[in-house]
C-alpha atoms as a PDB file:
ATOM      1  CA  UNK A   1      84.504 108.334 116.327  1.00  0.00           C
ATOM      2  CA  UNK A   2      88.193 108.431 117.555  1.00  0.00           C
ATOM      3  CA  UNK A   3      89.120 108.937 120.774  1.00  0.00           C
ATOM      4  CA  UNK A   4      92.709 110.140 120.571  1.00  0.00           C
ATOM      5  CA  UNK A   5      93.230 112.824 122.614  1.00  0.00           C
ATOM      6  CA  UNK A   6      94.291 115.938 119.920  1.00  0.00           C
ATOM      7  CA  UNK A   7      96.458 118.740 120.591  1.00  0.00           C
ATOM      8  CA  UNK A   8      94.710 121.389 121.786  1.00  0.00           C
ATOM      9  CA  UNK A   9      94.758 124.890 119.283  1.00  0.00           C
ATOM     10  CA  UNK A  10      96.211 126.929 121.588  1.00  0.00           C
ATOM     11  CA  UNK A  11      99.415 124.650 122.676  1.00  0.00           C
ATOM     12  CA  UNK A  12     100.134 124.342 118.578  1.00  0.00           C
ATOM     13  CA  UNK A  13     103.921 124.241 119.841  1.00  0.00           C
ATOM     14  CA  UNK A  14     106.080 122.095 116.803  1.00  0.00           C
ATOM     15  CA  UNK A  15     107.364 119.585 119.736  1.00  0.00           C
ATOM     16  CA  UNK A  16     103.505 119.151 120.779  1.00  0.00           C
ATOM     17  CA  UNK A  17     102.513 119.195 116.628  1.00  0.00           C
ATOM     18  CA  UNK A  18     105.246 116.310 115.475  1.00  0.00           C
ATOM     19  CA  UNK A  19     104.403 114.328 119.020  1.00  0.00           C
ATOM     20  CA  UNK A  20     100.924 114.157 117.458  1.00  0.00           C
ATOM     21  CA  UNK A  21     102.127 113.235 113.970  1.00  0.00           C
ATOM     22  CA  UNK A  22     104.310 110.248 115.277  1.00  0.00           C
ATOM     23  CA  UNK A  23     101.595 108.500 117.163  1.00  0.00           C
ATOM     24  CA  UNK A  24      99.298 108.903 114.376  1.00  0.00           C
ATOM     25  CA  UNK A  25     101.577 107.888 111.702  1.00  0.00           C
ATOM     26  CA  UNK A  26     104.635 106.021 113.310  1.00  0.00           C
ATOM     27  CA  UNK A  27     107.131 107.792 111.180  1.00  0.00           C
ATOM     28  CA  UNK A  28     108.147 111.383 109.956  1.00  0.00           C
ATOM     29  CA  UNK A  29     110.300 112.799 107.255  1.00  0.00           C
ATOM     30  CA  UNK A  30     112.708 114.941 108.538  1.00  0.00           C
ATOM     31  CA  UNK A  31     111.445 117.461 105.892  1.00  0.00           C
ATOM     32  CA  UNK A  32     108.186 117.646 107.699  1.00  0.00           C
ATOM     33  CA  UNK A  33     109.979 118.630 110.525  1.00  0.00           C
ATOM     34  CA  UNK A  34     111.252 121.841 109.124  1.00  0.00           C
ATOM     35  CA  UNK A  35     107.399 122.659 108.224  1.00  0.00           C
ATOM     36  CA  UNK A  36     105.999 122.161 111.896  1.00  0.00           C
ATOM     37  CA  UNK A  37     108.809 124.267 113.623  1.00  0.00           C
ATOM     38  CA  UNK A  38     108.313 126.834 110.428  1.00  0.00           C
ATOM     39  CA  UNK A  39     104.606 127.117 111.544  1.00  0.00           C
ATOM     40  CA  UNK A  40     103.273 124.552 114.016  1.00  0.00           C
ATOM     41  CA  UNK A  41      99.809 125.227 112.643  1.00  0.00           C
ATOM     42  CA  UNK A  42     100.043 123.875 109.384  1.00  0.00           C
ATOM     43  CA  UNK A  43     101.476 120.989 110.075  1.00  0.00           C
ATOM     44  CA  UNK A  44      99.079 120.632 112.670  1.00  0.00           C
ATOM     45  CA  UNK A  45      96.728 120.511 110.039  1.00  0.00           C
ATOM     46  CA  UNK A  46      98.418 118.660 107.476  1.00  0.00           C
ATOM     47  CA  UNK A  47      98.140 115.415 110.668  1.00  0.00           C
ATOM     48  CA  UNK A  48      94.516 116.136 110.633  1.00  0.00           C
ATOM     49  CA  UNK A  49      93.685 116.610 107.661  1.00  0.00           C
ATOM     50  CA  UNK A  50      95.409 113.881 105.727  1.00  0.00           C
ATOM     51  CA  UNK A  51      95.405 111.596 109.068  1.00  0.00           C
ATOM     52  CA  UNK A  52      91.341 111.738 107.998  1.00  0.00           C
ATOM     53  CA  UNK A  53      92.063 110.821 104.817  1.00  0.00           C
ATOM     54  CA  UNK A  54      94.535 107.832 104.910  1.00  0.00           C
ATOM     55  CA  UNK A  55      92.858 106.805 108.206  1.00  0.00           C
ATOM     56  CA  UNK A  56      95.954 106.667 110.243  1.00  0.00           C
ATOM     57  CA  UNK A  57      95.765 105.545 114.038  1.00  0.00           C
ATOM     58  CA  UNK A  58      93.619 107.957 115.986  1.00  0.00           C
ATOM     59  CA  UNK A  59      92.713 109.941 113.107  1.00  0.00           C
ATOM     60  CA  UNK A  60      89.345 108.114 111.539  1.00  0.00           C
ATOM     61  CA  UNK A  61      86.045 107.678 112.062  1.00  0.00           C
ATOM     62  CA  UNK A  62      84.178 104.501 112.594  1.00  0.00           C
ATOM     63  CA  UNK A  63      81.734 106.013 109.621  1.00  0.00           C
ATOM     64  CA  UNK A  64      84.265 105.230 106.998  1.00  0.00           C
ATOM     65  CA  UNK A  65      83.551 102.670 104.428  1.00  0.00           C
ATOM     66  CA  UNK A  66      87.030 102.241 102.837  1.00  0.00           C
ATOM     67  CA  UNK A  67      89.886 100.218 105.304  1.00  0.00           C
ATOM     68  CA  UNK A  68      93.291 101.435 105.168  1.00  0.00           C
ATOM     69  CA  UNK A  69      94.718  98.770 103.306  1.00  0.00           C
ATOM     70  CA  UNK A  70      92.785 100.150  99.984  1.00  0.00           C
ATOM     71  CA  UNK A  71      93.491 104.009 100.839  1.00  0.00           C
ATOM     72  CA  UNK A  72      96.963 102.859 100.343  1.00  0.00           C
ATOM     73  CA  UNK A  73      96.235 101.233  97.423  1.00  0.00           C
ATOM     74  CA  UNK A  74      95.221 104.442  95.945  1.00  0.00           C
ATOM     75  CA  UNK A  75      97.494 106.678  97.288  1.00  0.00           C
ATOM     76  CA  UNK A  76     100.930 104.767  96.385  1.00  0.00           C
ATOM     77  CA  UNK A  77     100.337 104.518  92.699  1.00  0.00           C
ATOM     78  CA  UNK A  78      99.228 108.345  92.830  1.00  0.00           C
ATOM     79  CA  UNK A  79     102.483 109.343  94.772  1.00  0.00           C
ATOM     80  CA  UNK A  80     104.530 107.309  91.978  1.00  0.00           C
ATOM     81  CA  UNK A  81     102.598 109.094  88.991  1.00  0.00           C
ATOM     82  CA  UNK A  82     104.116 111.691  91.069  1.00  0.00           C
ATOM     83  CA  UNK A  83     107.638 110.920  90.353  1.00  0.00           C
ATOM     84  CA  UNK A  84     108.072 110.643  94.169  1.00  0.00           C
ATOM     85  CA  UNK A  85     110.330 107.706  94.307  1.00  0.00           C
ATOM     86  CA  UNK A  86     111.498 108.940  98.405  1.00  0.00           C
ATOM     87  CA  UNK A  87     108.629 108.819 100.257  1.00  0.00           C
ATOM     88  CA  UNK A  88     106.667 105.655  98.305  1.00  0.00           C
ATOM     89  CA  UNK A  89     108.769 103.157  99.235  1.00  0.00           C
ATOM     90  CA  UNK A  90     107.543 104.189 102.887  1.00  0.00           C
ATOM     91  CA  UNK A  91     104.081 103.498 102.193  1.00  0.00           C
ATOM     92  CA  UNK A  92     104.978 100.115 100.427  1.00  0.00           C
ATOM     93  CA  UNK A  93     106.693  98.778 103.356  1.00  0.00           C
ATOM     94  CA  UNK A  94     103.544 100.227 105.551  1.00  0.00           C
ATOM     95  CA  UNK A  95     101.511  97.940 102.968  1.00  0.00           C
ATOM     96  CA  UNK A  96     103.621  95.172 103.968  1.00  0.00           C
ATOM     97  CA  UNK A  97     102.894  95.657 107.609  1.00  0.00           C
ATOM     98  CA  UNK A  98      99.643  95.189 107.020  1.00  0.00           C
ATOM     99  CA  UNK A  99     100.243  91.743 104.827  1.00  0.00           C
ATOM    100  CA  UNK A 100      99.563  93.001 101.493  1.00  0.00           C
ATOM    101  CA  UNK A 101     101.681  91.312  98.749  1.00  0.00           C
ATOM    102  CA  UNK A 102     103.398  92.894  95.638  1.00  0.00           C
ATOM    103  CA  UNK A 103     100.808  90.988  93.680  1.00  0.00           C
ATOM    104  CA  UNK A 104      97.876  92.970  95.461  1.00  0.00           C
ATOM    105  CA  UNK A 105      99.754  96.420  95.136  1.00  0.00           C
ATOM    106  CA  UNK A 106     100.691  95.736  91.600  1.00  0.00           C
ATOM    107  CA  UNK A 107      96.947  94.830  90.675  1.00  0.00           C
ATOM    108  CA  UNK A 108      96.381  98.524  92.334  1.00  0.00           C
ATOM    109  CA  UNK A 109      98.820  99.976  89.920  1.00  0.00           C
ATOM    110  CA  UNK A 110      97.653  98.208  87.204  1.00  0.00           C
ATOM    111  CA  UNK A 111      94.371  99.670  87.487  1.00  0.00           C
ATOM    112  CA  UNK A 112      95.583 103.035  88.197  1.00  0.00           C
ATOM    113  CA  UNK A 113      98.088 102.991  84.872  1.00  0.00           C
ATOM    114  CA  UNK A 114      94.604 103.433  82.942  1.00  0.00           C
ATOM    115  CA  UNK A 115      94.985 107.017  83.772  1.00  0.00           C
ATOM    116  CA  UNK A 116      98.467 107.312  85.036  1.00  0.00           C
ATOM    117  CA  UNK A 117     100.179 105.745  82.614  1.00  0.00           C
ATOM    118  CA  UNK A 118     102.505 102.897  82.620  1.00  0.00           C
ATOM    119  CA  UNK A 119     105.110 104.610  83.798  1.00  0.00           C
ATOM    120  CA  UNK A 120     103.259 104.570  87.335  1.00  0.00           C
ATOM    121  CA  UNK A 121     103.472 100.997  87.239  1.00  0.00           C
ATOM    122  CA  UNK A 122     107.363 100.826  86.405  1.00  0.00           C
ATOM    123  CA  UNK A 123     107.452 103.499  89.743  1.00  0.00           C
ATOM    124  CA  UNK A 124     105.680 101.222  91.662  1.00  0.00           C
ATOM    125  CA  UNK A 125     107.423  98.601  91.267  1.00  0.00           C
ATOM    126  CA  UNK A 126     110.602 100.754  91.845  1.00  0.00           C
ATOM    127  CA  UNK A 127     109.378 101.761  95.377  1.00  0.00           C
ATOM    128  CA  UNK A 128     108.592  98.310  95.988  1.00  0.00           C
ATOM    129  CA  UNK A 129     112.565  97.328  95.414  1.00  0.00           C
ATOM    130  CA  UNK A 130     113.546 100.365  97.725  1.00  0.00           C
ATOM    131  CA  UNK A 131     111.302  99.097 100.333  1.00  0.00           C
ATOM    132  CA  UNK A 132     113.138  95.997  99.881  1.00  0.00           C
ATOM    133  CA  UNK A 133     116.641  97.859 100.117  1.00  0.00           C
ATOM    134  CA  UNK A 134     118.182  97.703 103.641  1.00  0.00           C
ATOM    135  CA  UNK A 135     119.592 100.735 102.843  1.00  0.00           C
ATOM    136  CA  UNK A 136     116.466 102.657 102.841  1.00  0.00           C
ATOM    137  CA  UNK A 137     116.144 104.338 105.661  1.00  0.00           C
ATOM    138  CA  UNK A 138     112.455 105.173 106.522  1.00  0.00           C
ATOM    139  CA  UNK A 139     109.671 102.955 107.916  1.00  0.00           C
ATOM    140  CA  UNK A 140     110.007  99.712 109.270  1.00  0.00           C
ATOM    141  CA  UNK A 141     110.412  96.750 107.222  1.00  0.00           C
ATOM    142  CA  UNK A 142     109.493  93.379 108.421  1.00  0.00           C
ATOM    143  CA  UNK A 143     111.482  90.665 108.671  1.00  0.00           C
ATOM    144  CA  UNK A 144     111.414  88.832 105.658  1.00  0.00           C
ATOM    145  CA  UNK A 145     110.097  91.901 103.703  1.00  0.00           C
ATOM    146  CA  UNK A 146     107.124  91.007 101.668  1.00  0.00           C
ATOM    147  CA  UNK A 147     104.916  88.764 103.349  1.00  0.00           C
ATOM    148  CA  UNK A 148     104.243  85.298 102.204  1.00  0.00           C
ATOM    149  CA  UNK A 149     100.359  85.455 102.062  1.00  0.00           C
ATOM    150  CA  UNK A 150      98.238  88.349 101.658  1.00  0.00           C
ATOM    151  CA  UNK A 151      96.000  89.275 104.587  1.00  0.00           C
ATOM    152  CA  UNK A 152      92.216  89.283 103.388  1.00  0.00           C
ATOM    153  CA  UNK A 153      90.627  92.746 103.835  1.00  0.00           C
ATOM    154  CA  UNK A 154      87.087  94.038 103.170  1.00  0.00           C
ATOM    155  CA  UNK A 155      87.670  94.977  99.577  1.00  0.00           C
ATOM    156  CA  UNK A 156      89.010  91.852  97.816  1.00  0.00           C
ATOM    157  CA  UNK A 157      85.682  90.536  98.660  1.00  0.00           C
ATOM    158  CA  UNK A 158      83.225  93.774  96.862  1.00  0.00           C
ATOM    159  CA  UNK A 159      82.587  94.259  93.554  1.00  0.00           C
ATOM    160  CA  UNK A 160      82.921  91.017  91.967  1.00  0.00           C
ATOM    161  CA  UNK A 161      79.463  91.223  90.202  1.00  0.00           C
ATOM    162  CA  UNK A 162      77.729  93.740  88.065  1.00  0.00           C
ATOM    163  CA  UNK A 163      73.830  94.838  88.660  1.00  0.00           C
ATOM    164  CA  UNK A 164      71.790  92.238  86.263  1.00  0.00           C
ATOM    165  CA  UNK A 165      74.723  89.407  86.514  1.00  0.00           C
ATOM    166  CA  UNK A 166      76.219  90.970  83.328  1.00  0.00           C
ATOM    167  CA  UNK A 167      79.826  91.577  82.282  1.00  0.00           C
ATOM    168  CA  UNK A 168      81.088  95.259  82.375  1.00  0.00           C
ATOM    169  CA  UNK A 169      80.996  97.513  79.424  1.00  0.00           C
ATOM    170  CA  UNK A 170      84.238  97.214  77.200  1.00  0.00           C
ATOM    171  CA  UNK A 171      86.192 100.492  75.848  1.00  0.00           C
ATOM    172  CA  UNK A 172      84.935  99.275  72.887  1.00  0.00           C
ATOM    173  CA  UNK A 173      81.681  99.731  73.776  1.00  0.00           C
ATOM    174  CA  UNK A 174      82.203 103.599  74.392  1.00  0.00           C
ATOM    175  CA  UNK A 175      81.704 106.832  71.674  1.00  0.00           C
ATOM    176  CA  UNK A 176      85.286 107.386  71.836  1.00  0.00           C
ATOM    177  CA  UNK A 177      86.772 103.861  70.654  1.00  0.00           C
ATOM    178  CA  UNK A 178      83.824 102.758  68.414  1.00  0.00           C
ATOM    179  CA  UNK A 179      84.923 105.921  66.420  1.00  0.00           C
ATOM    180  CA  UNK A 180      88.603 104.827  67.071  1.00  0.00           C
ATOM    181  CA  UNK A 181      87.782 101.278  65.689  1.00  0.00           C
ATOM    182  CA  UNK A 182      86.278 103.135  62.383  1.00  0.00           C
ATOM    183  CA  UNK A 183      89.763 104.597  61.339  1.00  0.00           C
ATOM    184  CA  UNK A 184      91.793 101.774  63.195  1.00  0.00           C
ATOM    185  CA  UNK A 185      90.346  98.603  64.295  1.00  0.00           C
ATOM    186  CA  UNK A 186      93.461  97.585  65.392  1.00  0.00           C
ATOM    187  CA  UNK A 187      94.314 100.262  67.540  1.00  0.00           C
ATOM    188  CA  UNK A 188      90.932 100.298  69.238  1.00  0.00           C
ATOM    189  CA  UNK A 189      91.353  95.987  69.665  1.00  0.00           C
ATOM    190  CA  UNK A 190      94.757  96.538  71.659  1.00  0.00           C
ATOM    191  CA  UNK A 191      93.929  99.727  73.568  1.00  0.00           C
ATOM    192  CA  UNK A 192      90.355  98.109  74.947  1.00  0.00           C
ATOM    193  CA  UNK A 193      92.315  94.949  75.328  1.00  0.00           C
ATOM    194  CA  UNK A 194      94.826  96.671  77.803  1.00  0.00           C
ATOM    195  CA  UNK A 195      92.080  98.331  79.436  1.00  0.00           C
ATOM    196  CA  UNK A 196      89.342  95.872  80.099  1.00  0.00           C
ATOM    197  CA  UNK A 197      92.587  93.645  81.212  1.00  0.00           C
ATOM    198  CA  UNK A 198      93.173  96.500  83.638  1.00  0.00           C
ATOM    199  CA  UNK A 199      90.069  96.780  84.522  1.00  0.00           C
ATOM    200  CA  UNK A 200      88.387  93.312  84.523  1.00  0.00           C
ATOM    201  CA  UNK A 201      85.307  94.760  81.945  1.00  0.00           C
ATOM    202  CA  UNK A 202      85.165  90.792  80.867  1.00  0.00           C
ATOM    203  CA  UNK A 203      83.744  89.993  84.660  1.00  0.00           C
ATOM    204  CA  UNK A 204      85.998  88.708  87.518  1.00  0.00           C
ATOM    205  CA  UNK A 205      88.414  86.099  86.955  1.00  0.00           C
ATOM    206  CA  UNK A 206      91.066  84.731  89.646  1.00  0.00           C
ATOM    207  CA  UNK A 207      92.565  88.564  90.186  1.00  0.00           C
ATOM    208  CA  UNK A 208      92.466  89.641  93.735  1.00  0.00           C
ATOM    209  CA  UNK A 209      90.568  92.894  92.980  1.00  0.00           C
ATOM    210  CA  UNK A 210      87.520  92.312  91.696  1.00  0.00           C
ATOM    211  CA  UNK A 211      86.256  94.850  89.159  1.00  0.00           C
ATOM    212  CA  UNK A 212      84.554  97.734  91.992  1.00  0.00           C
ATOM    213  CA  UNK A 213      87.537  98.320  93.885  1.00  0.00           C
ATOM    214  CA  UNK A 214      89.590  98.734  90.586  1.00  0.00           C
ATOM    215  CA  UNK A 215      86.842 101.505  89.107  1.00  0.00           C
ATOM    216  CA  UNK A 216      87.172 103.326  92.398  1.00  0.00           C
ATOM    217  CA  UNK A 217      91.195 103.592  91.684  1.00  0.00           C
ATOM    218  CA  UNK A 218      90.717 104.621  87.990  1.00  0.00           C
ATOM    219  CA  UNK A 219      87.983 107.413  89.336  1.00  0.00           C
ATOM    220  CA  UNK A 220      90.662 108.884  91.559  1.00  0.00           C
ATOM    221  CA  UNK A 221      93.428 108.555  88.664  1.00  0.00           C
ATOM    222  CA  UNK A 222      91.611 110.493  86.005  1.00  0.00           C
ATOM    223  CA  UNK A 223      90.560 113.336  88.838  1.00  0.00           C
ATOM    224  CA  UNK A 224      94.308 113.840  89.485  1.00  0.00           C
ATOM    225  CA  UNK A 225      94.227 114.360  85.497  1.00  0.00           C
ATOM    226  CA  UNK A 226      90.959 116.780  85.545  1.00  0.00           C
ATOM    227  CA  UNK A 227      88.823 114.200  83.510  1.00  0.00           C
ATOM    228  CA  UNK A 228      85.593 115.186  85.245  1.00  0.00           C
ATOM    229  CA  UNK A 229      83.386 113.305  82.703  1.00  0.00           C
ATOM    230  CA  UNK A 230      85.804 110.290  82.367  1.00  0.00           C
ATOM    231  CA  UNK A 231      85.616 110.095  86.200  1.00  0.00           C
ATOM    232  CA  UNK A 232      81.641 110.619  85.955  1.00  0.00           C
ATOM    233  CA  UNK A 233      81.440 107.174  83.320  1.00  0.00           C
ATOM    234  CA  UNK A 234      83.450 104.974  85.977  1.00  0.00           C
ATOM    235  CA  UNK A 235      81.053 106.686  88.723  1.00  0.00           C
ATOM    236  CA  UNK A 236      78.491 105.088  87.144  1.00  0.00           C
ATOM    237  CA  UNK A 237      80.179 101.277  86.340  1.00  0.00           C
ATOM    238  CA  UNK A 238      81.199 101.525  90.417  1.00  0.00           C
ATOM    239  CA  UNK A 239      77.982 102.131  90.711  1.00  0.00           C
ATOM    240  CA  UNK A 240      76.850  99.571  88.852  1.00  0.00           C
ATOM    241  CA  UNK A 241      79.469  97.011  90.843  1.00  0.00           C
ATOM    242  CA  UNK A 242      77.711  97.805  94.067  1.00  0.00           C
ATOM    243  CA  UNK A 243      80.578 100.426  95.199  1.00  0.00           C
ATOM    244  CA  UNK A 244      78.847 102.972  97.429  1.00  0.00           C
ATOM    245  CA  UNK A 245      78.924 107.464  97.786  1.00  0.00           C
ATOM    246  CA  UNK A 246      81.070 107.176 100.781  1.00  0.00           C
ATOM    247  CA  UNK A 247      83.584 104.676  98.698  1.00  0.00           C
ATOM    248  CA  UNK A 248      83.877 106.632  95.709  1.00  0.00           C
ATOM    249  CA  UNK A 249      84.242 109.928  97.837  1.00  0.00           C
ATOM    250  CA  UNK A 250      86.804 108.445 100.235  1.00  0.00           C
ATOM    251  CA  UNK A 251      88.947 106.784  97.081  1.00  0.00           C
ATOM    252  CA  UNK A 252      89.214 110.324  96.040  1.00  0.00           C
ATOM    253  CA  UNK A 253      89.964 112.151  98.951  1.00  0.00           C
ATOM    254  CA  UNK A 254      93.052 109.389  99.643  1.00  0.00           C
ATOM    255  CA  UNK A 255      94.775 110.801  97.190  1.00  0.00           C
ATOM    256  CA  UNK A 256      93.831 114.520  98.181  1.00  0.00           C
ATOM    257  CA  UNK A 257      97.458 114.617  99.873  1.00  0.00           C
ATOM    258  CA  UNK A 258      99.502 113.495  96.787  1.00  0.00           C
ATOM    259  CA  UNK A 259      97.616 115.904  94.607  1.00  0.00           C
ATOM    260  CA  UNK A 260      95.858 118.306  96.272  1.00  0.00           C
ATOM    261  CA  UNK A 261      92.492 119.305  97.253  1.00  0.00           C
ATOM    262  CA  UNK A 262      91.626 120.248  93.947  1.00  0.00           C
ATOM    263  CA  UNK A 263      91.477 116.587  92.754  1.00  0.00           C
ATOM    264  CA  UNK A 264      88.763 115.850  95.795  1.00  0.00           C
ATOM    265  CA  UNK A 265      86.413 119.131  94.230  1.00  0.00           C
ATOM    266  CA  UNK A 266      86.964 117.287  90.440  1.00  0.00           C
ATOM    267  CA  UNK A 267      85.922 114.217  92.121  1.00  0.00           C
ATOM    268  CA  UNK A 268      82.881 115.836  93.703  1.00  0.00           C
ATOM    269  CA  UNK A 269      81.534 117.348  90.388  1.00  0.00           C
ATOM    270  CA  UNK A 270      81.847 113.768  88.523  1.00  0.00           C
ATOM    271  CA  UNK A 271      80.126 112.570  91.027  1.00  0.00           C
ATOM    272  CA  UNK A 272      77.498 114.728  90.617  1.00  0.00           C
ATOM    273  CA  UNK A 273      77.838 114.534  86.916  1.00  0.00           C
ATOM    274  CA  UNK A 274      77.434 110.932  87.260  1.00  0.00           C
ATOM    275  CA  UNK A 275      74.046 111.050  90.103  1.00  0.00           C
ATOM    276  CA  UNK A 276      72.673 113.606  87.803  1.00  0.00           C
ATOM    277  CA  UNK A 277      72.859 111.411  84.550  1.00  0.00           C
ATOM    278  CA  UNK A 278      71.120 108.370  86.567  1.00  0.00           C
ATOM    279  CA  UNK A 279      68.132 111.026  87.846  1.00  0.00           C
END
């Protein structure tokens, strides 16, 4: 567990609260600032809370599965279906701190685009040429801006095969789209086309997330859109990729701070939806 000394409840002062904030985090908004000298508490809370979440310096647990590289993963393309095209570019350049390319992040928008639309990607890739704007003015880029080589971390390495050796299910292969492919075959070929592309359903190829990490970003998309049972059927295929409980839970809790603590209790009734279907 961490060790970082926390401030204590009763000296909740906003000079204590934000000193807290900026060694767990590095940076603030000054709009943050208002909240913590509004009511120290909260934004006491707010560090804690999401510090958990996106695992930010002091603020994890040695028990979590998921690193930080692929909370951010989650959480930038879920701030850009957001609209929020101030504080993303922050969490890009953060990404580039840590020596993830554009090509990594994009693959992370890609995937999340299944349920966000591709509209998420076009924001993404808008943050990413803010980050790249001198004139931006918070977080620290690094010299050069995006790093030549991506970093490895733990999840570029999981979920590269499916249980039994065999490909992933298509869209095709679902209720929905075989009944789609009955009034339109065309439509269904080029919507499951996009998809499985999106989500690698045709078995890794030379993509730097394999197939498991991208079903844990599409199960936190479609519980910022309230599609319980969608979120339950890619449950099951992370499942099926070797993802874990603790993964799936902590993909949707990193984007609890984007889009609220409702999307974690969605995310905990697919995943019972999707336990209870495998019992």
């Amino acid at each position: 567990m961490s060790t970082t000394q926390k401030t204590p409840d009763r000296d909740l002062k906003p000079e204590a609260v934000l000193a807290e904030a900026t060694s767990a985090r590095g940076d603030i908004f000054p709009e943050w600032k208002v909240l913590a000298y509004a009511s120290p508490q909260t934004y006491h809370l707010v560090t804690r809370t999401g510090g958990y979440f996106h695992k930010y310096r002091g603020e994890g647990s040695d028990e979590q599965q998921l690193s930080v590289q692929m909370r951010e993963l989650i959480a930038t393309p879920a701030l850009c279906s957001k609209n929020d095209l101030r504080h993303s570019p922050n969490h890009i350049r953060r990404m580039y701190r840590m020596g993830m390319t554009n090509a990594v992040i994009m693959e992370g928008a890609v995937a999340f685009s299944v349920a966000g639309g591709w509209a998420t990607i076009a924001n993404v890739g808008y943050a990413i040429m803010e980050a790249n704007n001198p004139a931006y003015p918070f977080g620290e880029l690094p010299a050069g801006g995006e790093p030549h080589e991506l970093t490895p971390f733990p999840e570029l390495a999981l979920g590269r095969k499916r249980a039994g050796g065999s490909d992933g299910e298509s869209m095709l292969d679902t209720p929905e789209w075989r009944y789609a492919a009955e009034i339109d075959p065309e439509f269904a070929r080029r919507a499951a086309a996009w998809v499985d592309h999106c989500l690698l359903a045709e078995g890794a190829r030379e993509e730097l997330l394999g197939p498991g990490p991208r079903e844990l970003i599409v199960i936190a998309a479609l519980c910022t859109r309230g599609e319980v049972d969608l979120a339950a059927r890619h449950i099951r295929r992370a499942y099926d990729y070797g993802m874990t409980r603790r993964q799936v839970l902590e993909a949707i809790s990193s984007i609890v701070p984007m889009t609220g603590m409702i999307s974690a209790e969605l995310g905990l009734r697919a995943m019972q939806a999707a336990e209870s279907a495998k019992a």
